[in-house]
C-alpha atoms as a PDB file:
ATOM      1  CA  UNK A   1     123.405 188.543  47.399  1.00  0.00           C
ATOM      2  CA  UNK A   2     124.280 192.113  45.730  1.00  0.00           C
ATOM      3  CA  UNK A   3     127.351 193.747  46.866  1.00  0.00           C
ATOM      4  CA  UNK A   4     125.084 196.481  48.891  1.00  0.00           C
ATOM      5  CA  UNK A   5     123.785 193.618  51.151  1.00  0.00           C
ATOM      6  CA  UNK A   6     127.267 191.938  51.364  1.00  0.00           C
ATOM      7  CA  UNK A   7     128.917 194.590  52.667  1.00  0.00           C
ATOM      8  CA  UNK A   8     125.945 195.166  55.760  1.00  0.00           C
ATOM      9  CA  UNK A   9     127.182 191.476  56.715  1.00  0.00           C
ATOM     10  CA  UNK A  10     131.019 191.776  55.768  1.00  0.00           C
ATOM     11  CA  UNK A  11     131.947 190.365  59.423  1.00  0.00           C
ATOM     12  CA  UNK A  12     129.723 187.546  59.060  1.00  0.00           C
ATOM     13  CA  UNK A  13     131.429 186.104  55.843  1.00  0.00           C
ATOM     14  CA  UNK A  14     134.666 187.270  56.847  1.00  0.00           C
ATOM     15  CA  UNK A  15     134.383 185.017  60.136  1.00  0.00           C
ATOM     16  CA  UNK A  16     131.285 182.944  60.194  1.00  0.00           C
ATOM     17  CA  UNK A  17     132.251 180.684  62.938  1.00  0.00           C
ATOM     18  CA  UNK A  18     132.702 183.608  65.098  1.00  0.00           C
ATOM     19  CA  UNK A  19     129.485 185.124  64.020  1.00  0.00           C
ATOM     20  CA  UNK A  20     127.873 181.421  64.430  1.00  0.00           C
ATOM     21  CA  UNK A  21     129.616 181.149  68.259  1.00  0.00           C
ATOM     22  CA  UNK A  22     128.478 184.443  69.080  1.00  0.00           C
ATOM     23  CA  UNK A  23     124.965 184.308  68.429  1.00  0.00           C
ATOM     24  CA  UNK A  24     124.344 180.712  69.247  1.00  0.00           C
ATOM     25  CA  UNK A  25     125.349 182.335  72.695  1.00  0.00           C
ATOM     26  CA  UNK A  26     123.065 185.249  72.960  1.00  0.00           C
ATOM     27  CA  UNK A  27     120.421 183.322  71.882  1.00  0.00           C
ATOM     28  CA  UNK A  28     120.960 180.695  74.214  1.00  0.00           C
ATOM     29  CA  UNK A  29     121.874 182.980  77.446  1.00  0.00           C
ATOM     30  CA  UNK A  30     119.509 185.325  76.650  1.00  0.00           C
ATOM     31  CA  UNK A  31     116.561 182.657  76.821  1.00  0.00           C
ATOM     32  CA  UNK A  32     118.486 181.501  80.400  1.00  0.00           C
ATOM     33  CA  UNK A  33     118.769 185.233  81.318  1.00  0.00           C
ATOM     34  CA  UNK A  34     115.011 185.502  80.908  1.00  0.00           C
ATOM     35  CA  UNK A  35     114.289 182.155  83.482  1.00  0.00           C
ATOM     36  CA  UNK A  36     116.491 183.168  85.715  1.00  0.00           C
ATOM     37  CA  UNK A  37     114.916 186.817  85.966  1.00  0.00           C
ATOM     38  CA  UNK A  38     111.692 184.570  86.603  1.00  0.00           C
ATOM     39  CA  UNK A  39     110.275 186.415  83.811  1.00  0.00           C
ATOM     40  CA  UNK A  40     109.039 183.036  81.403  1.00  0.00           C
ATOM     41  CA  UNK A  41     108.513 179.335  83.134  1.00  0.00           C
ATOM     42  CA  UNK A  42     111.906 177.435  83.995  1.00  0.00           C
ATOM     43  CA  UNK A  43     110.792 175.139  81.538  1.00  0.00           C
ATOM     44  CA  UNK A  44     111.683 177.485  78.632  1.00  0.00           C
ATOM     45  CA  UNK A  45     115.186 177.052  79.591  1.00  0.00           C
ATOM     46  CA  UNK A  46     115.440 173.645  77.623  1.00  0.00           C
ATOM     47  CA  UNK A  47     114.472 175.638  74.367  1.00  0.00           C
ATOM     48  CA  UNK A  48     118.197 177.228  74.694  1.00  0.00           C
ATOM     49  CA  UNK A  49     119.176 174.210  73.089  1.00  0.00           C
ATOM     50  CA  UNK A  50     118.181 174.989  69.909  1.00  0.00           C
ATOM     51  CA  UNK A  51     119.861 178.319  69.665  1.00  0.00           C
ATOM     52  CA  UNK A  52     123.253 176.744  68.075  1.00  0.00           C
ATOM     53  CA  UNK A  53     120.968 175.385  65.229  1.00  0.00           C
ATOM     54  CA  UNK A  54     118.342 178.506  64.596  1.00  0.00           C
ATOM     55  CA  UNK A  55     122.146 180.388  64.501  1.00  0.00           C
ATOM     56  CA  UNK A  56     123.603 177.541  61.918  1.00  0.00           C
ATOM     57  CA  UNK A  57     120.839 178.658  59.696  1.00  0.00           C
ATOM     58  CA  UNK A  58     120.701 182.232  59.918  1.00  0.00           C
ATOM     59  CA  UNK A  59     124.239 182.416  59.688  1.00  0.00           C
ATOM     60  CA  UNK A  60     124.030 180.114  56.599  1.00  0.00           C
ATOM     61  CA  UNK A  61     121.034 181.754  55.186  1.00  0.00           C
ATOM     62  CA  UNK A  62     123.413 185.265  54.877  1.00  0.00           C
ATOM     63  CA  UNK A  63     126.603 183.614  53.687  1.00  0.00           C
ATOM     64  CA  UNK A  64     125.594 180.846  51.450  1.00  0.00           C
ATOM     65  CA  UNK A  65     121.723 181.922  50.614  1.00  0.00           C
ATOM     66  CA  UNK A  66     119.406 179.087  49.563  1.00  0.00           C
ATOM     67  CA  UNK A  67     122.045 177.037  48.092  1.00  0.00           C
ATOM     68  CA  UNK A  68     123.725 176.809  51.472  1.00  0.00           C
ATOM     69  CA  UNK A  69     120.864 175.888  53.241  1.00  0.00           C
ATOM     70  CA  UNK A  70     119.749 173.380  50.651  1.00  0.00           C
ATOM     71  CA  UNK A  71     123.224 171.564  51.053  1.00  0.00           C
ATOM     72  CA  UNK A  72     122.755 171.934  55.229  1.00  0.00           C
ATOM     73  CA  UNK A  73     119.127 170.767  55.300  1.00  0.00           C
ATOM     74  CA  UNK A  74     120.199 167.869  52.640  1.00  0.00           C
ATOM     75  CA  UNK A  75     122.246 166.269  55.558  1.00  0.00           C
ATOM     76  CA  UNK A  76     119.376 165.244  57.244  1.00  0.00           C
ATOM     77  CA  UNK A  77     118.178 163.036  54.624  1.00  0.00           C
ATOM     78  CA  UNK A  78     121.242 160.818  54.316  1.00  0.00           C
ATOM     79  CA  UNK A  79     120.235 157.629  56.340  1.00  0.00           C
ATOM     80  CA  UNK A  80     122.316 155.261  54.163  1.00  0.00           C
ATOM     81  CA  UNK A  81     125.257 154.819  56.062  1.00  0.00           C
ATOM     82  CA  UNK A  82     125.256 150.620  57.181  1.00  0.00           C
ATOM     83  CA  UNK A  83     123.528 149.030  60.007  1.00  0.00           C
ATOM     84  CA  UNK A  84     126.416 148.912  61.700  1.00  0.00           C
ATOM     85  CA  UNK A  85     126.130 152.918  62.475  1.00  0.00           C
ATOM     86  CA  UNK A  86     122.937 152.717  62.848  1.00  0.00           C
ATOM     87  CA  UNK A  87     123.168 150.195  65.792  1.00  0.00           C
ATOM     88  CA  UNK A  88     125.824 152.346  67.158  1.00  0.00           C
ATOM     89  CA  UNK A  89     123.373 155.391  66.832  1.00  0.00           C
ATOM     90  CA  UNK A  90     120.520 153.911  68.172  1.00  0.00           C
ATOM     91  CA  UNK A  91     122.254 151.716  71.004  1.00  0.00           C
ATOM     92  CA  UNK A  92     125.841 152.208  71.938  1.00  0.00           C
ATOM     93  CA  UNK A  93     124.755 154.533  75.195  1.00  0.00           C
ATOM     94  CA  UNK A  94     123.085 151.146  77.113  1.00  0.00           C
ATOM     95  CA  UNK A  95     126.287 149.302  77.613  1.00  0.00           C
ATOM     96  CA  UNK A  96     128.065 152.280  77.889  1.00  0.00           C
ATOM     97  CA  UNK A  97     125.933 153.580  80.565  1.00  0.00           C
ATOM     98  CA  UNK A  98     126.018 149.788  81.910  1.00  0.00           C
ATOM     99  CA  UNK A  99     128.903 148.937  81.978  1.00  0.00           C
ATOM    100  CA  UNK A 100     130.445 152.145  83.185  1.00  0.00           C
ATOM    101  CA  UNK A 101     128.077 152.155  86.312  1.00  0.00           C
ATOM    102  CA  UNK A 102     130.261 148.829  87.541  1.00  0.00           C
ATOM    103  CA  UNK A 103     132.746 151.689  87.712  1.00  0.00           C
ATOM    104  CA  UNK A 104     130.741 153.630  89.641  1.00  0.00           C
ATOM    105  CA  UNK A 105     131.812 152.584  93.012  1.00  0.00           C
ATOM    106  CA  UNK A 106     135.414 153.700  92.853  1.00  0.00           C
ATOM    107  CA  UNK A 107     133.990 157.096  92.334  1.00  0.00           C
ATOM    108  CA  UNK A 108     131.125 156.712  95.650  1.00  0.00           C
ATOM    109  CA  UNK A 109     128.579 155.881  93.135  1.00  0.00           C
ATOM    110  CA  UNK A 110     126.273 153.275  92.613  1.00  0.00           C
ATOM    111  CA  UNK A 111     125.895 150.549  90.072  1.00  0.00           C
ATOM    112  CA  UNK A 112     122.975 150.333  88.153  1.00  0.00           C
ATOM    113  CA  UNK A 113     120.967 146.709  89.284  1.00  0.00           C
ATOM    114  CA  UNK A 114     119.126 145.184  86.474  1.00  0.00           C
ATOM    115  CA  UNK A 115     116.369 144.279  88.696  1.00  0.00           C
ATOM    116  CA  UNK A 116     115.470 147.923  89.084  1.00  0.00           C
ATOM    117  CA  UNK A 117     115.223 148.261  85.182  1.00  0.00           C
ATOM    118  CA  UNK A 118     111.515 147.923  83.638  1.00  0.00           C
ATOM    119  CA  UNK A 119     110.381 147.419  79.852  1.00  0.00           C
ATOM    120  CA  UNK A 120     109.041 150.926  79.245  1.00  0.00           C
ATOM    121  CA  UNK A 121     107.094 152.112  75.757  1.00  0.00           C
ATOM    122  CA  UNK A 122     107.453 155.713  76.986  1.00  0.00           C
ATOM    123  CA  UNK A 123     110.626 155.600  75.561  1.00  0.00           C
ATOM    124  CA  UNK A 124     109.684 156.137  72.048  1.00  0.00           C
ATOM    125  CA  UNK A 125     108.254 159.236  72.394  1.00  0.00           C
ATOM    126  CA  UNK A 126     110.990 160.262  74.639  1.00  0.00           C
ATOM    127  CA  UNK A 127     113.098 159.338  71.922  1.00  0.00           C
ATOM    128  CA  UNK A 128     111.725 161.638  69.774  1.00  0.00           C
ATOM    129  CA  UNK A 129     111.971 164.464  71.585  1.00  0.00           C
ATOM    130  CA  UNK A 130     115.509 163.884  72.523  1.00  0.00           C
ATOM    131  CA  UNK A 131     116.168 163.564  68.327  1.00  0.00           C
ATOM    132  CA  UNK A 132     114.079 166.828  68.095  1.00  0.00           C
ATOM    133  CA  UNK A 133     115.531 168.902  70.913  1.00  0.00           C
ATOM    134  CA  UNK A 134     118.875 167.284  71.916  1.00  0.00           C
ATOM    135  CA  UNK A 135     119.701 166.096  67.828  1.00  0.00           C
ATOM    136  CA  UNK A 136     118.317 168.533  65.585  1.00  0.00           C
ATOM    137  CA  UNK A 137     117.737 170.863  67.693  1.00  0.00           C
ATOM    138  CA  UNK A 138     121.640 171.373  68.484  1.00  0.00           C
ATOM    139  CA  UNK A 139     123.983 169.550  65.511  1.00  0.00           C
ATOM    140  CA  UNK A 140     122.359 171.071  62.678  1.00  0.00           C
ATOM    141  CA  UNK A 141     124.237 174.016  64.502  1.00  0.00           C
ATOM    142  CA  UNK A 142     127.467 172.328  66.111  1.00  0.00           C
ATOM    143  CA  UNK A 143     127.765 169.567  63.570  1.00  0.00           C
ATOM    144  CA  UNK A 144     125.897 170.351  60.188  1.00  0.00           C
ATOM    145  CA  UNK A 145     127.190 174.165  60.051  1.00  0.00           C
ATOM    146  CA  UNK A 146     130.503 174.024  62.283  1.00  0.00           C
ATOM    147  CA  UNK A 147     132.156 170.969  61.751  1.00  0.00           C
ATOM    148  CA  UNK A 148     132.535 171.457  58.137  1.00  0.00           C
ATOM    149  CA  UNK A 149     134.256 174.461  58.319  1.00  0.00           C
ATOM    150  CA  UNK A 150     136.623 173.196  61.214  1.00  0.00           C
ATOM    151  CA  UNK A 151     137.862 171.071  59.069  1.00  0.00           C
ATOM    152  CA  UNK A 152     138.411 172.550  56.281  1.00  0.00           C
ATOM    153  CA  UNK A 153     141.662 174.298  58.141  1.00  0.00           C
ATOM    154  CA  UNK A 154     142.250 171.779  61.029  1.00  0.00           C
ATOM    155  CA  UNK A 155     142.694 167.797  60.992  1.00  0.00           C
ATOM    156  CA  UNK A 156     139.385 165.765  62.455  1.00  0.00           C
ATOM    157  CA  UNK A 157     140.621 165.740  66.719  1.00  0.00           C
ATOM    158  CA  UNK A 158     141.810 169.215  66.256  1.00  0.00           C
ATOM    159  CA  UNK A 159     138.288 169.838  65.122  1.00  0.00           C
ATOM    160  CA  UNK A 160     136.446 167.880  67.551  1.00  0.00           C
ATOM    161  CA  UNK A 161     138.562 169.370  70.214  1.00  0.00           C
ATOM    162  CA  UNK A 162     137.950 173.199  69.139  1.00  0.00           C
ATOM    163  CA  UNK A 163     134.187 171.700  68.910  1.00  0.00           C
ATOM    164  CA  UNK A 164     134.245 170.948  72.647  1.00  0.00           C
ATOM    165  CA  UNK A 165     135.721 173.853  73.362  1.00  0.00           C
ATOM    166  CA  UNK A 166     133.239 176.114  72.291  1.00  0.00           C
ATOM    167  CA  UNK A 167     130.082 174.014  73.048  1.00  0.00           C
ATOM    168  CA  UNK A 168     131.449 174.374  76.703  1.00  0.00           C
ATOM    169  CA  UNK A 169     132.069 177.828  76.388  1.00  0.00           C
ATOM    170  CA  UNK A 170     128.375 177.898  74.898  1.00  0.00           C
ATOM    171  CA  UNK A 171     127.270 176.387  78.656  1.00  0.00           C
ATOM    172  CA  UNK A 172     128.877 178.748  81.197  1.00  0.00           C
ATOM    173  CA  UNK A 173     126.003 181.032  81.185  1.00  0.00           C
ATOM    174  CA  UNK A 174     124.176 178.417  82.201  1.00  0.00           C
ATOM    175  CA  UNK A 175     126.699 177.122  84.631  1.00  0.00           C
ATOM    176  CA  UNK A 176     127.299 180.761  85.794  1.00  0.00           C
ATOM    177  CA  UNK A 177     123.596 181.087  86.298  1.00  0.00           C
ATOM    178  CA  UNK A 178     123.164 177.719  88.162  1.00  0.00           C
ATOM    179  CA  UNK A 179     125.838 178.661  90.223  1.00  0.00           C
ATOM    180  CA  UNK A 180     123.969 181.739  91.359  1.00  0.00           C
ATOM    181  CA  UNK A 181     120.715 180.067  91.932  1.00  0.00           C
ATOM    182  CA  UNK A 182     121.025 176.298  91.744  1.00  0.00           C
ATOM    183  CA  UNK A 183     117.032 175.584  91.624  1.00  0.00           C
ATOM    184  CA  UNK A 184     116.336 178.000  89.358  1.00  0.00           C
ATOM    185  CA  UNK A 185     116.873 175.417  86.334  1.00  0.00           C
ATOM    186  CA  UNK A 186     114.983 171.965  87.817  1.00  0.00           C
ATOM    187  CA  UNK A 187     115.324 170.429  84.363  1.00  0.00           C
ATOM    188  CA  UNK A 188     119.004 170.495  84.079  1.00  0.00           C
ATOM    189  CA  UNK A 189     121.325 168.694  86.965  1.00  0.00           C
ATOM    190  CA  UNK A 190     124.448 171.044  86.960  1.00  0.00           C
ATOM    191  CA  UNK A 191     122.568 173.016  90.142  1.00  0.00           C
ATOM    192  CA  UNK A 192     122.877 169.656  91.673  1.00  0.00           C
ATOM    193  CA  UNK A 193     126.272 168.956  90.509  1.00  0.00           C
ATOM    194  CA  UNK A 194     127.648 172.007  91.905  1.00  0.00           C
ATOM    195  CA  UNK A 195     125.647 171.812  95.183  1.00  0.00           C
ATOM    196  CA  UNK A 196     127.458 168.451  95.555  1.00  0.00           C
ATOM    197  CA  UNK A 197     131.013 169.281  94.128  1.00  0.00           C
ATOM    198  CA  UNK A 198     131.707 173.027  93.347  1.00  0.00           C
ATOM    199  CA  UNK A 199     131.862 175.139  90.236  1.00  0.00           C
ATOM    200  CA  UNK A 200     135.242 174.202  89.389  1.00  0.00           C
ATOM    201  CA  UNK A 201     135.149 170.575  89.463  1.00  0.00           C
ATOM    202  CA  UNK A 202     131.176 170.598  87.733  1.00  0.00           C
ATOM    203  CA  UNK A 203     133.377 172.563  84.726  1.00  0.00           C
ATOM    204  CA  UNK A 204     136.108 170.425  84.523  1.00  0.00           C
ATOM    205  CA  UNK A 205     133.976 167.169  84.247  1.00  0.00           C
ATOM    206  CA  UNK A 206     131.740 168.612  81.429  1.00  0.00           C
ATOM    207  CA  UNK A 207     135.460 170.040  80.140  1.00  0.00           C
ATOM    208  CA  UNK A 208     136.422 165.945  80.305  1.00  0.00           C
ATOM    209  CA  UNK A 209     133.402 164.462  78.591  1.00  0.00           C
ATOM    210  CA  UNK A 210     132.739 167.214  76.083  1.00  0.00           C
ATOM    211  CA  UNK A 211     136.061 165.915  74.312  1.00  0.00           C
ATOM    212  CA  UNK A 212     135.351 162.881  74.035  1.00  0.00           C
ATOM    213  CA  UNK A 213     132.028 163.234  72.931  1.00  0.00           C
ATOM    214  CA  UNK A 214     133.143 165.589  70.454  1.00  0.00           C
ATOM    215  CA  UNK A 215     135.356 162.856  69.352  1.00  0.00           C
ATOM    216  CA  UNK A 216     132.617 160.292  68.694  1.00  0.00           C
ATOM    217  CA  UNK A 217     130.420 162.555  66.539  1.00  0.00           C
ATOM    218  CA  UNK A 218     132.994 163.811  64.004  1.00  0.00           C
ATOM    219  CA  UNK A 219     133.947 160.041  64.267  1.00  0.00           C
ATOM    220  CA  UNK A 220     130.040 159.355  62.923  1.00  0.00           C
ATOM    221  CA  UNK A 221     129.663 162.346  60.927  1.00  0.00           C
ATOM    222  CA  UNK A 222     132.604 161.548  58.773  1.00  0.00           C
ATOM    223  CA  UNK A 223     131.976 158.075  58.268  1.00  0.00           C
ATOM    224  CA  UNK A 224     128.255 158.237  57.147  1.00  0.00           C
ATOM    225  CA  UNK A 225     128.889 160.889  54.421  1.00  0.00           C
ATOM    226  CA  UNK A 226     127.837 163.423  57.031  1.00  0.00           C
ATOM    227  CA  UNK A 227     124.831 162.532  58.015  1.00  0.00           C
ATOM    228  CA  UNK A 228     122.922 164.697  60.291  1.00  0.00           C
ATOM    229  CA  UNK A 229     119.934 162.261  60.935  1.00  0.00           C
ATOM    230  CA  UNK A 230     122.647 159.436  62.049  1.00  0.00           C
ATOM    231  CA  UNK A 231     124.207 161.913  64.244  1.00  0.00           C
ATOM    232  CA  UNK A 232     120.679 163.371  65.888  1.00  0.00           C
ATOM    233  CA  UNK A 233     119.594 160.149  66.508  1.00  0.00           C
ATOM    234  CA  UNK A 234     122.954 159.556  68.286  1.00  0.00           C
ATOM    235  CA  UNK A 235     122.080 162.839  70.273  1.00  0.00           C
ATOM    236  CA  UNK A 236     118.732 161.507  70.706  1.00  0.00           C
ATOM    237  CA  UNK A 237     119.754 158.118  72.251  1.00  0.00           C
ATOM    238  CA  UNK A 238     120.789 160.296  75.313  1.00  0.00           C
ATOM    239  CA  UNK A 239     117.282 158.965  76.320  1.00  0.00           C
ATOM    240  CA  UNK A 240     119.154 156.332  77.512  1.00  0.00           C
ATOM    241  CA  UNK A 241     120.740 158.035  79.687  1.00  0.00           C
ATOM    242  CA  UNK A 242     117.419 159.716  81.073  1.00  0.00           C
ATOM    243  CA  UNK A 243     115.740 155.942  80.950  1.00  0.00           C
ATOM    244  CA  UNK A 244     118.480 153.634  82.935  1.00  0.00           C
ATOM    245  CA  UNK A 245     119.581 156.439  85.286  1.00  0.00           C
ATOM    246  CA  UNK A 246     116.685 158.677  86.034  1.00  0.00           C
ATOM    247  CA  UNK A 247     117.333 160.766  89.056  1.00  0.00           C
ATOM    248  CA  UNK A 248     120.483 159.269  89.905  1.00  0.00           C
ATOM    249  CA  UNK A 249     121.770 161.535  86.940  1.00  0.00           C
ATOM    250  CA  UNK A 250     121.797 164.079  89.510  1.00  0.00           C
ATOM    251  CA  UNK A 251     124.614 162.783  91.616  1.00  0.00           C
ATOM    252  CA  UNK A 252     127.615 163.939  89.670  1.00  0.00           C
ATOM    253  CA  UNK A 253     129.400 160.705  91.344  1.00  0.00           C
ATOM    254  CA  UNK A 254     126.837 158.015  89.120  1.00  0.00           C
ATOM    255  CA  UNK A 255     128.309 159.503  86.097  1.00  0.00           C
ATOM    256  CA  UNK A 256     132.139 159.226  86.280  1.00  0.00           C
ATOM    257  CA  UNK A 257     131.665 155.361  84.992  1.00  0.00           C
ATOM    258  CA  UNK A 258     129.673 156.389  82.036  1.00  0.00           C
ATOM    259  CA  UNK A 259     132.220 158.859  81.337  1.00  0.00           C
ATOM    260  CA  UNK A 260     135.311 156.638  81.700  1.00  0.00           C
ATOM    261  CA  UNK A 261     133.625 154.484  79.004  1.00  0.00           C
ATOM    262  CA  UNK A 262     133.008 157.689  76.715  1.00  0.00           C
ATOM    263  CA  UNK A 263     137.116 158.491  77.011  1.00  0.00           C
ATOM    264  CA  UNK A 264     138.079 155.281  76.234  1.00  0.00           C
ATOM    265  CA  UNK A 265     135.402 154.817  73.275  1.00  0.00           C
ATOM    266  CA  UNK A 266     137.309 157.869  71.830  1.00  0.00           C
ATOM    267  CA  UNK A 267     140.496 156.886  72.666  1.00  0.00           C
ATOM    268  CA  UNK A 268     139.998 153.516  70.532  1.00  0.00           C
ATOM    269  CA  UNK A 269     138.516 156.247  67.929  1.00  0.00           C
ATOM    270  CA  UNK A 270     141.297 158.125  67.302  1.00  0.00           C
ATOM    271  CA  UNK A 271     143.848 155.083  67.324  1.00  0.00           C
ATOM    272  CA  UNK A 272     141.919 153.118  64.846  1.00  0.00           C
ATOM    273  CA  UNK A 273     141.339 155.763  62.473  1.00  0.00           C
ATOM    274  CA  UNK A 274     144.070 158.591  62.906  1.00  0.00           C
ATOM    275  CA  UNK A 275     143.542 161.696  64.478  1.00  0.00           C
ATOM    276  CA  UNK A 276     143.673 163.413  60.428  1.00  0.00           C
ATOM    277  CA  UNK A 277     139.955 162.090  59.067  1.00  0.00           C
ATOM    278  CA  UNK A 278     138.731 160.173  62.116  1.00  0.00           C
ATOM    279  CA  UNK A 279     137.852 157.320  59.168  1.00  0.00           C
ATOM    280  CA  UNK A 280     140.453 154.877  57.080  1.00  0.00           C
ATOM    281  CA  UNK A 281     138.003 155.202  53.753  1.00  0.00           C
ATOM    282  CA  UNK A 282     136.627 158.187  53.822  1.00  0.00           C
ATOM    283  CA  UNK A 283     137.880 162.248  53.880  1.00  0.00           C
ATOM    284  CA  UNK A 284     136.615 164.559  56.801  1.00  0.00           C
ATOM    285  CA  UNK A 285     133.965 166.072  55.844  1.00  0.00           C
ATOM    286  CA  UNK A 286     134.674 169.986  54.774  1.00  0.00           C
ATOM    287  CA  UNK A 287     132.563 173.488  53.592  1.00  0.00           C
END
């Protein structure tokens, strides 16, 4: 890049994280500004997803130039990383979501019954769309491009936690907008969840998992010589979640189980490992 063109983007090198944040944002709200103007489908709101990853790339595109994107798109070829991750990848969300639902009672839930569960082969290309949208579609964005930088100048959890931080900050348009008109987004359940328990308490319980699961994919991204595809399909196995609670994932209460199992998952994360690399063989991963 010559010095002319440097010097049109001197903010963006001198703080692309902030640049990154800030127009993963106005991508994202403006696409949920435009649904909840009624001026495109509802059903466009799900393509604000991708806005932290088209903002990963542009971001790198100006900073690093093809090199940079080489190295980021590079990440998604690494799949040799052990079975054992892959299992996790692929899997750890069913006994999670499981198990936690025996919780769910304390919190005036209800447990899942195995007896209401049925073999399903629309799961695979639900699957795929979850890796597409949910994986790719976000961590080549909040993984790929800002984890790497986070920690190059913080330790793994401090990472993860400044992670969470600004992927929830990333939602409160959304949450702002459900709170304004809670059926305006059909395909998302925080209307529901705020019908049911407020604003405040619908933020603090995304505030409370977004840790944790912040925790879990440093954890993987660190420890599979930061692999993107482990960590989309990871994303993607949120199918799960879809799959074995369906439309009770509206009632906030069905989800405080699953949740409980997510804290303590990276809990026994950051014990294990240390909060400095997340890993006890390997180095964070760092731009």
């Amino acid at each position: 890049m010559t010095l002319e063109r440097r010097g049109q983007f001197n903010f963006v090198h001198k703080y692309p994280i902030g640049s990154f944040f800030i127009l993963a944002v106005l991508l994202g709200s403006g696409l949920v500004f435009l649904v909840y103007q009624e001026i495109i489908p509802a059903q466009f709101a799900l393509s604000s997803a991708l806005s932290a990853t088209i903002a990963g790339i542009i971001i790198t595109a100006i900073t690093e130039g093809k090199a940079g994107l080489k190295s980021l798109f590079r990440r998604i070829l690494i799949w040799r990383a052990g079975a054992g991750y892959w299992i996790f990848a692929l899997f750890f969300l069913v006994p999670a979501v499981l198990v936690g639902s025996s919780f769910n009672p304390f919190f005036n839930g209800q447990v899942i019954s195995l007896t209401d569960l049925k073999i399903s082969f629309d799961i695979l290309p639900m699957f795929i769309v979850f890796f597409i949208v949910a994986g790719l579609g976000q961590d080549i964005g909040w993984t790929g491009f800002l984890l790497p930088r986070l920690q190059a100048h913080y330790t793994s959890l401090e990472s993860a936690l400044i992670r969470a931080g600004l992927i929830l900050a990333w939602h409160l348009p959304l949450l702002l907008f459900s709170l304004l008109q809670p059926s305006a987004f059909p395909d998302f359940p925080y209307g529901d969840w705020i019908v049911q328990k407020g604003f405040l308490i619908t933020l603090l319980s995304m505030a409370l998992l977004s840790l944790p699961w912040s925790i879990i994919f440093t954890w993987l991204f660190n420890n599979t010589k930061g692999s993107l595809l482990l960590v989309a399909a990871f994303h993607g196995s949120e199918v799960w979640l879809a799959y074995l609670l369906g439309m009770r994932s509206k009632n906030i209460n069905n989800l405080w189980g699953y949740g409980l199992i997510i804290l303590m998952t990276a809990i026994i994360i950051t014990v294990i490992t240390g909060p400095l690399n997340f890993s006890r063989k390997h180095k964070r991963i760092v731009s």
